[in-house]
N, C-alpha and C. Protein backbone atom coordinates (compact mmCIF):
# COMPACT_ATOMS: atom_id res chain seq x y z
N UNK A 1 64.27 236.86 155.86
CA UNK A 1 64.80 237.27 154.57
C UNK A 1 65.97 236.36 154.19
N UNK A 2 66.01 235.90 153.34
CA UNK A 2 67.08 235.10 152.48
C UNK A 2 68.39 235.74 151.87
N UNK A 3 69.47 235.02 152.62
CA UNK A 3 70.56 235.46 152.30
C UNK A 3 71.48 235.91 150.92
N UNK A 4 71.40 236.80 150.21
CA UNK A 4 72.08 236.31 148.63
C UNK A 4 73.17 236.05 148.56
N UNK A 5 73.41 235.09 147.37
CA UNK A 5 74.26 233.74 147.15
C UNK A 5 75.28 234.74 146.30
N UNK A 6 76.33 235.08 146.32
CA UNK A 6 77.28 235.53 145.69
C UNK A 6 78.00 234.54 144.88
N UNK A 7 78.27 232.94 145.28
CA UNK A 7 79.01 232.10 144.51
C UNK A 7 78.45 231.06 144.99
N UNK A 8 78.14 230.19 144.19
CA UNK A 8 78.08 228.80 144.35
C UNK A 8 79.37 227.97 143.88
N UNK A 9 79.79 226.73 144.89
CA UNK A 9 80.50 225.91 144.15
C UNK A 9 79.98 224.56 144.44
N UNK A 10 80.61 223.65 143.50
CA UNK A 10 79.97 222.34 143.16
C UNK A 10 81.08 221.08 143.34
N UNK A 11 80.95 220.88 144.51
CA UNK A 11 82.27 219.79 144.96
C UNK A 11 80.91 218.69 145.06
N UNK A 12 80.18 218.42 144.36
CA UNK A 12 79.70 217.12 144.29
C UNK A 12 79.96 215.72 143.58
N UNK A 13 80.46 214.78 144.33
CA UNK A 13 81.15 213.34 143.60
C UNK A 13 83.03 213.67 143.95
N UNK A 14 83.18 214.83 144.72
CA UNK A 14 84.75 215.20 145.19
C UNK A 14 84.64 214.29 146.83
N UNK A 15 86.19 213.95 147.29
CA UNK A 15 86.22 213.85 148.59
C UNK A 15 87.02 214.42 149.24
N UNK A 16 87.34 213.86 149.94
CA UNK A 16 88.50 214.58 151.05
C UNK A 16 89.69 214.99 150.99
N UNK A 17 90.61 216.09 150.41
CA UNK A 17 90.20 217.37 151.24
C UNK A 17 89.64 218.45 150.31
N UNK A 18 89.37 217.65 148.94
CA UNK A 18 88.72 218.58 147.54
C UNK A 18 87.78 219.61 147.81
N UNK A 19 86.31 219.17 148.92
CA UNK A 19 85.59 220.19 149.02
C UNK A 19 85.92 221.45 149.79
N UNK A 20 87.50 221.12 150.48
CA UNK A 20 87.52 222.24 151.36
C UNK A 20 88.32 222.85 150.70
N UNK A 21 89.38 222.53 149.48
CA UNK A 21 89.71 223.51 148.63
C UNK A 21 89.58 224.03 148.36
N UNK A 22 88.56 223.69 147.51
CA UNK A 22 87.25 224.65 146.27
C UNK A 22 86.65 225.76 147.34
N UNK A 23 86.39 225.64 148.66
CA UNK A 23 85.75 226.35 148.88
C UNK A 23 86.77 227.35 149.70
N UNK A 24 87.68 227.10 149.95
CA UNK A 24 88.71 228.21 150.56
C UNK A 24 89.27 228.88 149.08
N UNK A 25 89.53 228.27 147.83
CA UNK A 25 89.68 229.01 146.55
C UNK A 25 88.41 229.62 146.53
N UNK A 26 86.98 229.79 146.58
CA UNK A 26 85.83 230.50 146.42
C UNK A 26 85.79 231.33 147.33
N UNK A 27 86.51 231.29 148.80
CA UNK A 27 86.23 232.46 149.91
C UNK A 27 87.68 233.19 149.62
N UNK A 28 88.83 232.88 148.78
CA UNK A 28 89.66 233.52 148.47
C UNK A 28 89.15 235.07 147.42
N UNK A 29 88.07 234.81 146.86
CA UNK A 29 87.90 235.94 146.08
C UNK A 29 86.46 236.47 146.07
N UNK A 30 86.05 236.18 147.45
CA UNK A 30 84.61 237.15 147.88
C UNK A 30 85.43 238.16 148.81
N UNK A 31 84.82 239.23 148.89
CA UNK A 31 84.82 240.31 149.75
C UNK A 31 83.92 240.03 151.00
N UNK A 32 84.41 240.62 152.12
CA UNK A 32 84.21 240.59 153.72
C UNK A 32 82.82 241.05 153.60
N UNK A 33 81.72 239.69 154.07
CA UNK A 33 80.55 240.04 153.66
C UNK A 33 79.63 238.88 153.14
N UNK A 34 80.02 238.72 152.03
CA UNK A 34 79.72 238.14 150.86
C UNK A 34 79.49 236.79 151.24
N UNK A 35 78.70 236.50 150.45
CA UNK A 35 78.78 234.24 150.79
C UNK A 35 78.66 233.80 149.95
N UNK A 36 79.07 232.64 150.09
CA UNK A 36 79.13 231.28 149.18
C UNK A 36 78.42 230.15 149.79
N UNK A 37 78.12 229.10 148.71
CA UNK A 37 76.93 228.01 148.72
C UNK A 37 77.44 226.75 147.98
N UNK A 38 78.17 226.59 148.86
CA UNK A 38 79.09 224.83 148.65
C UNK A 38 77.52 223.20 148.46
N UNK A 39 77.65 222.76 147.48
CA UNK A 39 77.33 221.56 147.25
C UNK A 39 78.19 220.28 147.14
N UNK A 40 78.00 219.49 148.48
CA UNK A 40 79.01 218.17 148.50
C UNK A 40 78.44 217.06 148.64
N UNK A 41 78.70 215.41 148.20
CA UNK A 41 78.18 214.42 148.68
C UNK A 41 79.13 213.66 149.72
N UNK A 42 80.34 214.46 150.04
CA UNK A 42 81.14 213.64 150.80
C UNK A 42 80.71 213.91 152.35
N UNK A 43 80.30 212.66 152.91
CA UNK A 43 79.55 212.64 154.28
C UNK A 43 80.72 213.34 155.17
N UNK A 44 81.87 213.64 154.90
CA UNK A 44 83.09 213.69 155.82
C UNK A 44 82.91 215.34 155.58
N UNK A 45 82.32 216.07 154.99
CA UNK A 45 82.52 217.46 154.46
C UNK A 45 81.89 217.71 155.50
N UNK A 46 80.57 217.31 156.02
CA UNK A 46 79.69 218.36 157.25
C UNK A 46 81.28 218.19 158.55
N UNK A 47 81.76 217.39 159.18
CA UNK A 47 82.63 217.99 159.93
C UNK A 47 83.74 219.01 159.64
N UNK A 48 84.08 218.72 158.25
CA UNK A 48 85.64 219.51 157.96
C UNK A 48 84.79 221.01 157.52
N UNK A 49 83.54 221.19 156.78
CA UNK A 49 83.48 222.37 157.16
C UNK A 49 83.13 223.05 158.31
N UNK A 50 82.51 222.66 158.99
CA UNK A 50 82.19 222.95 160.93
C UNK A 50 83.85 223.18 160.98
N UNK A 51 84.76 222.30 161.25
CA UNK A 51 86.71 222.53 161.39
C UNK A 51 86.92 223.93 160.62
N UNK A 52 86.52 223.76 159.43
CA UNK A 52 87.21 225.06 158.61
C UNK A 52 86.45 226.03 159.14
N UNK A 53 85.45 226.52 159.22
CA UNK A 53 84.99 227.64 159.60
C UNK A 53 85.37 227.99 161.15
N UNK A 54 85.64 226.97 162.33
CA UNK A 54 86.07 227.53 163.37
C UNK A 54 87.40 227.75 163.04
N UNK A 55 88.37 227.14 162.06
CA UNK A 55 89.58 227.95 162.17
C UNK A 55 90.29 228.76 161.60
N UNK A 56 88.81 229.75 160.35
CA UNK A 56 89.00 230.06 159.52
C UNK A 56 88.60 231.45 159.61
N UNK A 57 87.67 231.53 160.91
CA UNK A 57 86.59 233.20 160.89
C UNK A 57 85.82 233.16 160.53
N UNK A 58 85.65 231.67 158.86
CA UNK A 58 84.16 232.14 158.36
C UNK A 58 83.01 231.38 158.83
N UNK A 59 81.80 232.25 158.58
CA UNK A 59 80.29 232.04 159.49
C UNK A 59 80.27 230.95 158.51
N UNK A 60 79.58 229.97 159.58
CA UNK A 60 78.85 228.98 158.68
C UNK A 60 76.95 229.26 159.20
N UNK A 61 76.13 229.73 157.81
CA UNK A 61 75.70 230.08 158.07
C UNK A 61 74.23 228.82 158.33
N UNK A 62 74.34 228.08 157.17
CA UNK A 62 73.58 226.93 157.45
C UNK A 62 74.36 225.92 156.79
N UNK A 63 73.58 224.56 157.21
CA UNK A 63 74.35 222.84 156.48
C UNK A 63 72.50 221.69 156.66
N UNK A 64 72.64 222.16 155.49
CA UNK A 64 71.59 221.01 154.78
C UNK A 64 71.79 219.90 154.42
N UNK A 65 71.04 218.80 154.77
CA UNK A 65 71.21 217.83 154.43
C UNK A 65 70.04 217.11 153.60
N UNK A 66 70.35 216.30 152.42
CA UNK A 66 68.83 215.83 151.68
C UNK A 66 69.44 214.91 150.78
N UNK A 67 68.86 213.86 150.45
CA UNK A 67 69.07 212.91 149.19
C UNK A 67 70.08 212.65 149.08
N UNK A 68 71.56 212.95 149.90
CA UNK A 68 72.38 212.54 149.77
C UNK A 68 73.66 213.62 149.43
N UNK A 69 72.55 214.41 149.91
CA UNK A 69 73.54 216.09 149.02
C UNK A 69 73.81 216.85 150.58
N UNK A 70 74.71 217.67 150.79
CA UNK A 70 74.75 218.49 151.75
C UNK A 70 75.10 219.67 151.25
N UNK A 71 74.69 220.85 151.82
CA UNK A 71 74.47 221.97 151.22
C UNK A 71 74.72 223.19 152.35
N UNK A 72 76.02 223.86 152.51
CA UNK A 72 76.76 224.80 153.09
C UNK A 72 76.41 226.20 152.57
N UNK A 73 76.21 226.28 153.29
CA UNK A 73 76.09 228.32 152.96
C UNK A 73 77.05 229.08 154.35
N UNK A 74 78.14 229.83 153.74
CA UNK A 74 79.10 230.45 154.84
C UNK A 74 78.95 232.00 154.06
N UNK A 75 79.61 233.16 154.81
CA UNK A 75 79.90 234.25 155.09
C UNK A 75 81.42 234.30 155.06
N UNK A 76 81.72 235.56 154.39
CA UNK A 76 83.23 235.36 154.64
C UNK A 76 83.45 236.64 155.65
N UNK A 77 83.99 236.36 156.37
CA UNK A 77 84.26 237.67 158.20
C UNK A 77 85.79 238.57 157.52
């Protein structure tokens, strides 16, 4: 069963440390539960979100990669 997407954000053509902004401002206003679905092209984002989520609580639930796009889906704990 497929997870529902409560927020998407769109840090695509952003770099470093932009996508992890946007997305700590987007887990700032979900409820314990809830997820969000980050879109980035910055190749440096798949480690800093793996970093943010171990030092953050939140699940990372998957990290896609395709065409040049990477595609985060987390949980906020």
């Amino acid at each position: 069963m497929e997870q529902a997407i409560n927020q998407e954000v769109d840090a695509r053509g952003l770099n470093c440390p932009l996508p992890i902004l946007r997305i700590k401002k987007a887990l700032n206003t979900l409820q314990t539960g809830e997820v969000v679905r980050m879109r980035a092209t910055d190749p440096g984002s798949v480690k800093d979100i793996v970093a943010f989520c171990n030092q953050t609580g939140t699940e990372l639930l998957s990290s896609e990669e395709g065409e040049g796009e990477f595609v985060f889906t987390m949980k906020k704990n």
